[in-house]
N, C-alpha and C. Protein backbone atom coordinates (compact mmCIF):
# COMPACT_ATOMS: atom_id res chain seq x y z
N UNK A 1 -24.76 -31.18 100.44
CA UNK A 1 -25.66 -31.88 101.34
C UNK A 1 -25.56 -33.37 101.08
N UNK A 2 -25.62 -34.24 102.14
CA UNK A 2 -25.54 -35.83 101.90
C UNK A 2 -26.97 -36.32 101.64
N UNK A 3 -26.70 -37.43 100.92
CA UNK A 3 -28.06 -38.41 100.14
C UNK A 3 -28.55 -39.00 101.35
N UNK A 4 -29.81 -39.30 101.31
CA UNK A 4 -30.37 -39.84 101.98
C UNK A 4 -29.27 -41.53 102.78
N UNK A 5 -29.24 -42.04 101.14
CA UNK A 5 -28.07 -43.24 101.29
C UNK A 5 -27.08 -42.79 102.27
N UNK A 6 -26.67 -41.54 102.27
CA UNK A 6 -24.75 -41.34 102.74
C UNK A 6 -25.16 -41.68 104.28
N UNK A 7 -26.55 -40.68 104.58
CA UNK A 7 -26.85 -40.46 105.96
C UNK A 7 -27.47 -42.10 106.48
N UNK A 8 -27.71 -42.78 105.74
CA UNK A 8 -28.03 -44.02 106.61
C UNK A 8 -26.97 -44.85 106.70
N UNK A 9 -25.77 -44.89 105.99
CA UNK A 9 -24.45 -45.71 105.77
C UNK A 9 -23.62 -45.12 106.87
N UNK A 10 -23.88 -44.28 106.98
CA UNK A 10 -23.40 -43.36 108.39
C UNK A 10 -24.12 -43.83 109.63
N UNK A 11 -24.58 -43.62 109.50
CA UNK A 11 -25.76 -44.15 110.77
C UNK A 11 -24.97 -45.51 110.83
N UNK A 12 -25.23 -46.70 110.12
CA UNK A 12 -24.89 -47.88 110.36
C UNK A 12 -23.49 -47.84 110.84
N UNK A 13 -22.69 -47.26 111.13
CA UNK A 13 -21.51 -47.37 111.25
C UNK A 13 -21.19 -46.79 112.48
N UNK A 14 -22.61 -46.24 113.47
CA UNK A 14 -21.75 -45.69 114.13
C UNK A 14 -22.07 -47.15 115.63
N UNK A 15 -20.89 -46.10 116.51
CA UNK A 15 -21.11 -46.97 117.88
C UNK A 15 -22.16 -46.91 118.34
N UNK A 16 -22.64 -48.24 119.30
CA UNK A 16 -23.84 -48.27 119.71
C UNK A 16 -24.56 -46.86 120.77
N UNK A 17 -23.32 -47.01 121.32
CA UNK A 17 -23.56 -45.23 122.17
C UNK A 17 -23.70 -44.50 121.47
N UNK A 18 -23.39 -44.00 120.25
CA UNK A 18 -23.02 -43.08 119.46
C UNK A 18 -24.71 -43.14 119.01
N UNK A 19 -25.13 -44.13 117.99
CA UNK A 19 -26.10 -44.49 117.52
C UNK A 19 -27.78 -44.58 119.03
N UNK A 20 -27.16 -45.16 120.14
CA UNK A 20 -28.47 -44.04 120.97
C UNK A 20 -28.62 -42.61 121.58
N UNK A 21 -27.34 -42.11 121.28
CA UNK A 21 -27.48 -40.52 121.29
C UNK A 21 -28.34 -39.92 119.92
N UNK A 22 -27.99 -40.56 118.68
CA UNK A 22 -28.90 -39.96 117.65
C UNK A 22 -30.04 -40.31 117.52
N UNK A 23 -30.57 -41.54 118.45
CA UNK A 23 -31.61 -41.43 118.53
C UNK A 23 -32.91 -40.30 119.22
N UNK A 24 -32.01 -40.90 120.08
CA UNK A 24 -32.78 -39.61 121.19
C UNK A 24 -32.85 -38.24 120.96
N UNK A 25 -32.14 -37.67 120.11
CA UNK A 25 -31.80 -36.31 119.57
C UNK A 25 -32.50 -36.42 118.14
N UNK A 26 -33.35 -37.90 117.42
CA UNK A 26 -34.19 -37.21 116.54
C UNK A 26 -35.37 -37.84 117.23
N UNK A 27 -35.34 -38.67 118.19
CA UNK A 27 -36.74 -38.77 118.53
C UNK A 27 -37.70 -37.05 119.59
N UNK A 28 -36.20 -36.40 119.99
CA UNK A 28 -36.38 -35.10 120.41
C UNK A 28 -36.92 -34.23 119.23
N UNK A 29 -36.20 -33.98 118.51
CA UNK A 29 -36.83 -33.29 117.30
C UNK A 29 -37.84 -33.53 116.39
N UNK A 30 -38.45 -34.97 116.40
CA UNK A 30 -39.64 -35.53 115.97
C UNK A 30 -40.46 -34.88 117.10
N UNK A 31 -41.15 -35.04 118.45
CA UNK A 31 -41.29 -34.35 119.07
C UNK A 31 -42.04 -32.77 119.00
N UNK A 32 -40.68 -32.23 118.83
CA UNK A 32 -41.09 -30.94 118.94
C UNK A 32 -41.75 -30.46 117.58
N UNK A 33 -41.34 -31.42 116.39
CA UNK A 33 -42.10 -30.74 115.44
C UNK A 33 -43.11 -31.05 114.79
N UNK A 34 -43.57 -32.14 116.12
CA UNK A 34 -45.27 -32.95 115.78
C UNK A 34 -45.41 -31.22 116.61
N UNK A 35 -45.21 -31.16 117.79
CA UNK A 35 -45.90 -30.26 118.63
C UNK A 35 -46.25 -29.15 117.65
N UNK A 36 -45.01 -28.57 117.12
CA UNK A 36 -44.99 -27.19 116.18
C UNK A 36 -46.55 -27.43 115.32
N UNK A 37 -46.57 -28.57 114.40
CA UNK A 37 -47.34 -28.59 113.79
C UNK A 37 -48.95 -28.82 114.44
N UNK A 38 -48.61 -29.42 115.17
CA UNK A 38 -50.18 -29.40 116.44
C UNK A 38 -50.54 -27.80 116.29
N UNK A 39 -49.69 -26.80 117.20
CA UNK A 39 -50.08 -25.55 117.46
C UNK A 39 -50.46 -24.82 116.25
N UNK A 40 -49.74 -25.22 115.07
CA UNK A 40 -50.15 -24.31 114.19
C UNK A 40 -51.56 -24.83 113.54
N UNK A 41 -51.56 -25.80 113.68
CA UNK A 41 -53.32 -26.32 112.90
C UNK A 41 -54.08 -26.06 114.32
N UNK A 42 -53.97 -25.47 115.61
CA UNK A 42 -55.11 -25.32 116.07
C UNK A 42 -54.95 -23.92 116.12
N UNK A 43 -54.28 -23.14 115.85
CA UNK A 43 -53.86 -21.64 115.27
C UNK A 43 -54.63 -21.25 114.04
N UNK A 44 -54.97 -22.60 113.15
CA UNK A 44 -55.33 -21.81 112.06
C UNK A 44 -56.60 -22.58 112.16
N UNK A 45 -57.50 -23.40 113.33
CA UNK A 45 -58.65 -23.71 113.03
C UNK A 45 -59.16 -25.13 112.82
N UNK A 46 -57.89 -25.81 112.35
CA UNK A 46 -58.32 -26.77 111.40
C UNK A 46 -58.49 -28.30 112.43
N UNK A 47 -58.86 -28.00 113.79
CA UNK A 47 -59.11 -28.77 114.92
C UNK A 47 -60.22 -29.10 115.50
N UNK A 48 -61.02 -27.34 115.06
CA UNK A 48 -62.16 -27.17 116.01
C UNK A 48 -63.16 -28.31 115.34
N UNK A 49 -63.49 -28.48 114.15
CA UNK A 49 -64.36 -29.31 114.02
C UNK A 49 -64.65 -30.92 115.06
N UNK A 50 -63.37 -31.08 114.86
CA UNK A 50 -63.10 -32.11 115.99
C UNK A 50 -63.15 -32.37 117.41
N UNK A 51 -62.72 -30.70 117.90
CA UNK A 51 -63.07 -30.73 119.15
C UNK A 51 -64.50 -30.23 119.43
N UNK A 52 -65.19 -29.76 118.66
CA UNK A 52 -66.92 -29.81 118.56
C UNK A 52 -67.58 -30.57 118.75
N UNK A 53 -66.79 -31.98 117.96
CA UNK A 53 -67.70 -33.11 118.12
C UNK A 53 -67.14 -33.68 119.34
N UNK A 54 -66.53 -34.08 119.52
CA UNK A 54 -65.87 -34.51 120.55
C UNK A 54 -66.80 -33.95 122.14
N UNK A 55 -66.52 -32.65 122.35
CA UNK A 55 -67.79 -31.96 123.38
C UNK A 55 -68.83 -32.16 122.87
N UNK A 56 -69.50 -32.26 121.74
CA UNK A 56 -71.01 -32.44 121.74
C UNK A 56 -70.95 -34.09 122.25
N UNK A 57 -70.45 -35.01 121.76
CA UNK A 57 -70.11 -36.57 122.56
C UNK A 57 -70.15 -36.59 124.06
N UNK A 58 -69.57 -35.83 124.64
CA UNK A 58 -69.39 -35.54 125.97
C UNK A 58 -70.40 -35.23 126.52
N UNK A 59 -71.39 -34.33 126.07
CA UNK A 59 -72.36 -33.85 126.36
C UNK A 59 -73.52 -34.43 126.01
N UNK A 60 -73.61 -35.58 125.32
CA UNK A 60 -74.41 -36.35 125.07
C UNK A 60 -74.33 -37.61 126.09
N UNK A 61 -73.55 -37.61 126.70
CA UNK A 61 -73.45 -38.94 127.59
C UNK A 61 -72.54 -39.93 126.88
N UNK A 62 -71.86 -39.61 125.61
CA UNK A 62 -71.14 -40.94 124.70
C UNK A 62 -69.96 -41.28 125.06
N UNK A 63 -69.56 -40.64 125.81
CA UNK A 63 -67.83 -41.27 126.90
C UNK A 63 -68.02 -41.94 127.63
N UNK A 64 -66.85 -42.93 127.87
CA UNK A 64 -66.67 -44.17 129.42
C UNK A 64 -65.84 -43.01 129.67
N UNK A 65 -65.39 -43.76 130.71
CA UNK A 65 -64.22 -43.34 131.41
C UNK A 65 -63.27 -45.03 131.69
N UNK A 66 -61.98 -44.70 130.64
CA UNK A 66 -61.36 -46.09 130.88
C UNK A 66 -60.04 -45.93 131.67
């Protein structure tokens, strides 16, 4: 497996095309694995507190609308 170092000395080297294809292909995979991790913390709960308060706010009159 390459060092952190190998993979950024790499990176620097590549073509600029080259270098916005890997972007986009980890800003894709950043992405999906904020999402992954979203679903699984509201899978296991660890949201609701937040979205409790959040509707009790709502329901109190404490939102604009911006």
């Amino acid at each position: 497996m390459l060092t952190p170092e190998q993979i950024e000395a790499a990176i620097l080297q590549l073509p600029s095309e080259e270098f916005c294809k890997l972007r986009e292909w980890f800003y894709e995979l950043d992405e999906q694995r904020w999402d992954e991790q979203l679903e699984k913390d509201i899978a296991e709960g660890k949201l609701e507190a937040l979205a409790q308060e959040a509707i009790a706010d709502f329901e109190a009159g404490n939102c604009r609308q911006i």
